[in-house]
Protein backbone atom coordinates (compact mmCIF):
# COMPACT_ATOMS: atom_id res chain seq x y z
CA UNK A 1 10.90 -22.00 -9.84
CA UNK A 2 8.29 -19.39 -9.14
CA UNK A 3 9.04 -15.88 -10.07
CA UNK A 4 7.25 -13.98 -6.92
CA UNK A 5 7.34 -15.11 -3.20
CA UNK A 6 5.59 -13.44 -0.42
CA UNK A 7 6.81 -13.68 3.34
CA UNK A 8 3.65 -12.93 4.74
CA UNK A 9 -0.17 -12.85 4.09
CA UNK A 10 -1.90 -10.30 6.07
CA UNK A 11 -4.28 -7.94 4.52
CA UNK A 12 -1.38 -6.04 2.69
CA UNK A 13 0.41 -9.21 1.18
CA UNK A 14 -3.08 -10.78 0.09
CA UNK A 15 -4.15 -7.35 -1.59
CA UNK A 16 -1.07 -7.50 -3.49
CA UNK A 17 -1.57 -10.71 -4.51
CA UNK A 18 -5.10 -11.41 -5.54
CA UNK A 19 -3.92 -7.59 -8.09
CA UNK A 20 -1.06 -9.76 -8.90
CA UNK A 21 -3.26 -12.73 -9.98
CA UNK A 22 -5.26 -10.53 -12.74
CA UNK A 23 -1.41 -10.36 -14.73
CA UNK A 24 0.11 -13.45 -13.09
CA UNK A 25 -0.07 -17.21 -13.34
CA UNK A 26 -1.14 -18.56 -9.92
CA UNK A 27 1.73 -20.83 -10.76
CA UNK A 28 4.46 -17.95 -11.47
CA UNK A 29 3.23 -17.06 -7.25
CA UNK A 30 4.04 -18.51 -4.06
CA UNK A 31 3.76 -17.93 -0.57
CA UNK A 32 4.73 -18.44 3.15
CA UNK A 33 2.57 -17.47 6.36
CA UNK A 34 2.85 -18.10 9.93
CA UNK A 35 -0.56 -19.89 9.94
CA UNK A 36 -1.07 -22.86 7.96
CA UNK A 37 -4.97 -23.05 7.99
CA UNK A 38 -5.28 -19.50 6.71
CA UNK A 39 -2.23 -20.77 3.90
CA UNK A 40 -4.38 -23.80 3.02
CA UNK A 41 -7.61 -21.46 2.58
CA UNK A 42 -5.69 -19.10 0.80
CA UNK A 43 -4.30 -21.66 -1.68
CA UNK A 44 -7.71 -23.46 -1.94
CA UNK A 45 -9.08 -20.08 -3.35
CA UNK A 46 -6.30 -18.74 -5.23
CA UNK A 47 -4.48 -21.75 -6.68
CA UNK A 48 -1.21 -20.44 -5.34
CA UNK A 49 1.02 -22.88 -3.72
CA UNK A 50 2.37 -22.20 -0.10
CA UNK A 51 5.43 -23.05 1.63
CA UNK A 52 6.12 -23.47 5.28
CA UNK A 53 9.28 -21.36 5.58
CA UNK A 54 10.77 -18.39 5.37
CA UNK A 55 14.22 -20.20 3.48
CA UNK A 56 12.13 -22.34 1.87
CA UNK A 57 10.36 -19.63 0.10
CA UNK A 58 12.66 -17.49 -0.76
CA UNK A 59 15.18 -20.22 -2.08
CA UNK A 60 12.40 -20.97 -4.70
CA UNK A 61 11.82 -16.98 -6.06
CA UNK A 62 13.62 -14.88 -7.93
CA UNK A 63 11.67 -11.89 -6.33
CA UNK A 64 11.17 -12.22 -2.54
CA UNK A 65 8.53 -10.08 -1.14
CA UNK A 66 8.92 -9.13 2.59
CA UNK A 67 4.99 -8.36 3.44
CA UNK A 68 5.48 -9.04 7.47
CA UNK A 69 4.62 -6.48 9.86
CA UNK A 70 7.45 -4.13 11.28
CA UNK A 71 7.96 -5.64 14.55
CA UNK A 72 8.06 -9.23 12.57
CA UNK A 73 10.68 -8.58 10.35
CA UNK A 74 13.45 -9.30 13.18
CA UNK A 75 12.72 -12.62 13.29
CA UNK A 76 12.78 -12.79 9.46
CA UNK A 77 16.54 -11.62 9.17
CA UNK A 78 17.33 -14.55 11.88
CA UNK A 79 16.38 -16.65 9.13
CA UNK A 80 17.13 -15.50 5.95
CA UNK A 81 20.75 -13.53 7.22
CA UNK A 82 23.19 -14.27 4.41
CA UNK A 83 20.80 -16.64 2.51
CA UNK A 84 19.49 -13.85 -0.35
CA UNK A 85 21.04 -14.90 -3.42
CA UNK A 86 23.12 -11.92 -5.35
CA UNK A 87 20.79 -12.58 -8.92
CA UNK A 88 17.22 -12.00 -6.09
CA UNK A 89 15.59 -8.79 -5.50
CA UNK A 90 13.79 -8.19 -2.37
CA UNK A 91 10.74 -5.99 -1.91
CA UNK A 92 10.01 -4.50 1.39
CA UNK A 93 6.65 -3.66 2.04
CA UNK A 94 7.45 -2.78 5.67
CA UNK A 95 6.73 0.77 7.15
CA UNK A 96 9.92 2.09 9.05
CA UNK A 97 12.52 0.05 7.48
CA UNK A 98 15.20 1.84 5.39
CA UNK A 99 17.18 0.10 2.60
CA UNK A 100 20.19 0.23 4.77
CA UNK A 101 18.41 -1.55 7.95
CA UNK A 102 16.96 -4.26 5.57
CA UNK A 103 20.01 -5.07 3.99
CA UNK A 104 21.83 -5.17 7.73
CA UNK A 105 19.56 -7.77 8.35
CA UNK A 106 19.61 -10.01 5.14
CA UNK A 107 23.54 -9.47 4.14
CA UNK A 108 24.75 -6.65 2.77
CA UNK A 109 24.64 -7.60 -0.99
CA UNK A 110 21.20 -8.03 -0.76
CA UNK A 111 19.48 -5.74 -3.57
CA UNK A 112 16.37 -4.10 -1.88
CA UNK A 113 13.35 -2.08 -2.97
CA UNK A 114 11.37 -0.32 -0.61
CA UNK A 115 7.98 0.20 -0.99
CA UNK A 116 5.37 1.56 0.69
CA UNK A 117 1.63 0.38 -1.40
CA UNK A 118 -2.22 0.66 0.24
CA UNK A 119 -4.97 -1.66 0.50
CA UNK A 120 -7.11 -0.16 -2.31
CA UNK A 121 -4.41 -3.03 -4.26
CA UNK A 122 -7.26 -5.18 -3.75
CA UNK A 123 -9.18 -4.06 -6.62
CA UNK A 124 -6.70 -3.05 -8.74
CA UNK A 125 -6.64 0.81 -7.74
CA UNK A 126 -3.44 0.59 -5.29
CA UNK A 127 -1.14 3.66 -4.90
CA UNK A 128 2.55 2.84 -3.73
CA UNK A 129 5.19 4.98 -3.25
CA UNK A 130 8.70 3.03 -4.21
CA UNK A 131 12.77 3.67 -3.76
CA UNK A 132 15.65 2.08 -4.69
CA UNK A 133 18.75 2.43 -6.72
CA UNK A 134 18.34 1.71 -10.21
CA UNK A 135 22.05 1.09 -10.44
CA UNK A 136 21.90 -1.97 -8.88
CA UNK A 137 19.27 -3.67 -11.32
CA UNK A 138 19.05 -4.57 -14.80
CA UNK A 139 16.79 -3.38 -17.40
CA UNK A 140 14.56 -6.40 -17.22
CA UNK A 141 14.27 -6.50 -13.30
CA UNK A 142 13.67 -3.19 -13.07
CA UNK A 143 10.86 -3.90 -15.71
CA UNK A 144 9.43 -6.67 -13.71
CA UNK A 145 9.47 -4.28 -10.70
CA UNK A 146 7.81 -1.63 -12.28
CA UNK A 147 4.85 -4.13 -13.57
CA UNK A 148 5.01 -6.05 -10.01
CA UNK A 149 3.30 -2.20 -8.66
CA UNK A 150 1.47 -1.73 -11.83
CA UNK A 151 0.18 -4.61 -11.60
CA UNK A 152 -2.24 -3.86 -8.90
CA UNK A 153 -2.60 0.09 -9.18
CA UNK A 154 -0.10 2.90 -9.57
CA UNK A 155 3.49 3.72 -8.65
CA UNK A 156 5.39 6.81 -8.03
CA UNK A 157 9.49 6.58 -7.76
CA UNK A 158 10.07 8.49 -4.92
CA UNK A 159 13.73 9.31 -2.88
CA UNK A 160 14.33 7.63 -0.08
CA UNK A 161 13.80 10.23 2.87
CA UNK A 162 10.70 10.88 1.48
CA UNK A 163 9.68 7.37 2.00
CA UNK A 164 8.07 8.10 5.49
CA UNK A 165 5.87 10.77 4.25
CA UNK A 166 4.91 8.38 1.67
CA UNK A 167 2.85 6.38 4.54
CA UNK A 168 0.86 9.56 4.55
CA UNK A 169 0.21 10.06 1.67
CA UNK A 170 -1.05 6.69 0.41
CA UNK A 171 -0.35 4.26 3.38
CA UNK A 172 -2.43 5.32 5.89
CA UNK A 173 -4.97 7.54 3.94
CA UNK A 174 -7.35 5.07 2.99
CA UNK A 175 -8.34 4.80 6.67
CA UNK A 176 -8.73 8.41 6.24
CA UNK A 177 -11.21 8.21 3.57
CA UNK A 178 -13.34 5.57 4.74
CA UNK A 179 -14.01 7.33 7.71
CA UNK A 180 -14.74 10.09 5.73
CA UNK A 181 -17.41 7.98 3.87
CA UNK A 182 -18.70 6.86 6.80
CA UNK A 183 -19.00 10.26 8.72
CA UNK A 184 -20.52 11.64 5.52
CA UNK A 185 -22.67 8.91 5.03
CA UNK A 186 -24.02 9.29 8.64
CA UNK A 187 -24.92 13.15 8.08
CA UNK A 188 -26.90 12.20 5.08
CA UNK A 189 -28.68 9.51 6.87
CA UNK A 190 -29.59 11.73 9.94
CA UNK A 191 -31.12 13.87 7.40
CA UNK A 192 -33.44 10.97 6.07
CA UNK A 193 -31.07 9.49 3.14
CA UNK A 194 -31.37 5.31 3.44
CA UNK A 195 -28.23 4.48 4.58
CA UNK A 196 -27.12 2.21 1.63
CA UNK A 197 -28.09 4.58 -0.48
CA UNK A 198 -25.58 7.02 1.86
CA UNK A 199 -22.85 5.09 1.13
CA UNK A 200 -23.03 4.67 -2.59
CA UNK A 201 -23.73 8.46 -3.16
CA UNK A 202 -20.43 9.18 -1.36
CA UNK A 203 -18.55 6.16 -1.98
CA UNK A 204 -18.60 7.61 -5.69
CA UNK A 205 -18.53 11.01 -5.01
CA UNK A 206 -15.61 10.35 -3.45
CA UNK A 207 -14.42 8.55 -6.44
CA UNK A 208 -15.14 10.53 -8.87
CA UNK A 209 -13.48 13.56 -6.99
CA UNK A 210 -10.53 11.72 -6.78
CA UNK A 211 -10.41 10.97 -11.10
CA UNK A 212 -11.01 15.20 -11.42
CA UNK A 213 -7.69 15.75 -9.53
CA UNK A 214 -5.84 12.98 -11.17
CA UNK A 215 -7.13 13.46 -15.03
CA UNK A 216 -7.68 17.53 -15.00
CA UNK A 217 -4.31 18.19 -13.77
CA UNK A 218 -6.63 21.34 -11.92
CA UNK A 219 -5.54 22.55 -8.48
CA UNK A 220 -7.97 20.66 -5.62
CA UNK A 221 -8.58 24.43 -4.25
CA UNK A 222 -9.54 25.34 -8.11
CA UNK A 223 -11.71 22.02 -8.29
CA UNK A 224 -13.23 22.98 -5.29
CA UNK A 225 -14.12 26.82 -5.96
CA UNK A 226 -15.98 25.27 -9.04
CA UNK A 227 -18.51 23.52 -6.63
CA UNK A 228 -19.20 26.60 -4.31
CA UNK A 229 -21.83 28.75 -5.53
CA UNK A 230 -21.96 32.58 -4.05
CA UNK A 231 -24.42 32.24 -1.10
CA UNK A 232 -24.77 28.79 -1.65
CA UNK A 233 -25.31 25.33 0.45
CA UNK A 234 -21.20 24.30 -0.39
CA UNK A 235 -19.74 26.91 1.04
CA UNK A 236 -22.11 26.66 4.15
CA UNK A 237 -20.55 23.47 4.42
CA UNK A 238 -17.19 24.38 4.18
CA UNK A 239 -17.63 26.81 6.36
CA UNK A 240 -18.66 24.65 8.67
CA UNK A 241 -15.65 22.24 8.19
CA UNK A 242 -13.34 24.92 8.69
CA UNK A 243 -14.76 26.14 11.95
CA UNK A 244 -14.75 22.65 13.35
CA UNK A 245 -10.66 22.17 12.17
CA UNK A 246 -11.19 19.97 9.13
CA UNK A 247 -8.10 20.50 7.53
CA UNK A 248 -5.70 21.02 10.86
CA UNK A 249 -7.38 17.77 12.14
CA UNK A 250 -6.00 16.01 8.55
CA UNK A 251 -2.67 17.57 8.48
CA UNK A 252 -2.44 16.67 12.76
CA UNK A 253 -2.99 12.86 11.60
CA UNK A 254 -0.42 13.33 9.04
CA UNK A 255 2.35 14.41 11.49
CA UNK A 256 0.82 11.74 13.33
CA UNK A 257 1.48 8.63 11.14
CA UNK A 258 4.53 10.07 10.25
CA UNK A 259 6.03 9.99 13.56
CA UNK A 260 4.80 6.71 14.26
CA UNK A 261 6.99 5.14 11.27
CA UNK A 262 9.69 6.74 12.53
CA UNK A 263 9.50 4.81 15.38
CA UNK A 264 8.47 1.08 14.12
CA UNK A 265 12.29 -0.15 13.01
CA UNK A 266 13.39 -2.47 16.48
């Protein structure tokens, strides 16, 4: 029996598996899709074996991984509706869907945990945001959960209602960033900067930005005062940012995304 099964294989559900693949056994892996020339190349390049159901999956995991699309996951609980096994745990990658809607559509002894993880997954650097009640699991599942989002990046236990929010936070916001790169990037190449030479400047600027909030423990207003010199070329920028709504345009897309997952469950 393989140990992780994944309903699902779009760019999510292969993210999370090629990070899986760097701590599991190709073998330990296995997968169902809705398109079986994109499972064959996916097997072909991965060594994980694929399955052409929904049941047939899950009746051969001990951790079921629900990576479908919102709107999808309807026709999932047609087919696997009282068919979880009580000793499974199933993950639920799927924006909008509480715990209680998810096990409504599986059987009500199902033992969900609701995630919510980004793309970034796909080099190891993923961010997911993850609920469920602790009660329900033992020591050693809960282990294998917390290595399952590990495995592939970083994890932060989160409640419930906060799960929505989480889509903002690390869900969506890699979109966010890369066109933040890009826009960036752009600027620097109107002003005569070679355009691959654009992107790798920023790419790790970005970057290493990103590792001075995480490993100073400094306040991102703090990190940023330390850049802008009195008078100097920063703070023109930022000046400029402000003027043109930087940060309402940010905290607009926020209320934004959050709204939408509000909406996706049906």
């Amino acid at each position: 029996m393989a140990k992780i099964g994944f309903i699902g294989m779009g760019n999510m559900g292969t993210a999370i598996m090629r990070g899986l693949l760097k701590t599991y056994k190709p073998e330990e892996l296995l997968f169902t899709s809705a398109h079986e020339a994109k499972m064959q190349k996916i097997t072909e390049e991965t060594g994980v074996a694929h399955v052409s159901t929904a049941t047939d999956c899950a009746e051969q995991v001990k951790y079921l991984v629900l990576a479908v699309k919102p709107q999808v996951l309807p026709t999932v609980f047609k087919e696997l509706n009282g068919k979880i096994r009580k000793d499974q745990v199933v993950i639920s990658i799927a924006a909008g869907y509480a715990i209680a809607d998810l096990q409504a559509g599986l059987g009500d002894s199902a033992r969900i945990v609701r995630s919510m993880p980004n793309t970034p997954a796909m080099v190891g650097e993923g961010m997911s945001g993850v609920s469920y009640d602790e009660a329900l699991f033992t020591d050693e599942e809960k282990d294998v959960i917390d290595g399952f989002f590990t495995s592939f990046g970083k994890m932060e236990k989160v409640d419930e209602k906060l799960m929505d929010v989480v889509g903002s936070a690390s869900g969506c916001s890699p979109a966010y960033v890369y066109m933040f790169i890009e826009a960036l990037a752009d600027g620097c190449v109107k002003n005569g900067l070679p355009r691959q030479a654009a992107y790798k400047m920023v790419a790790q600027a970005v970057l290493g930005s990103a590792k001075m909030v995480l490993e100073t423990g400094k306040h991102p207003g703090e990190l940023k005062d330390m850049v802008c010199s009195p008078g100097g070329t920063t703070i023109e920028g930022l000046a400029a940012l402000e003027e043109n709504g930087f940060r309402g345009a940010i905290i607009k897309a926020c209320d934004a995304n959050f709204e939408k997952n509000k909406k996706l469950k049906g």
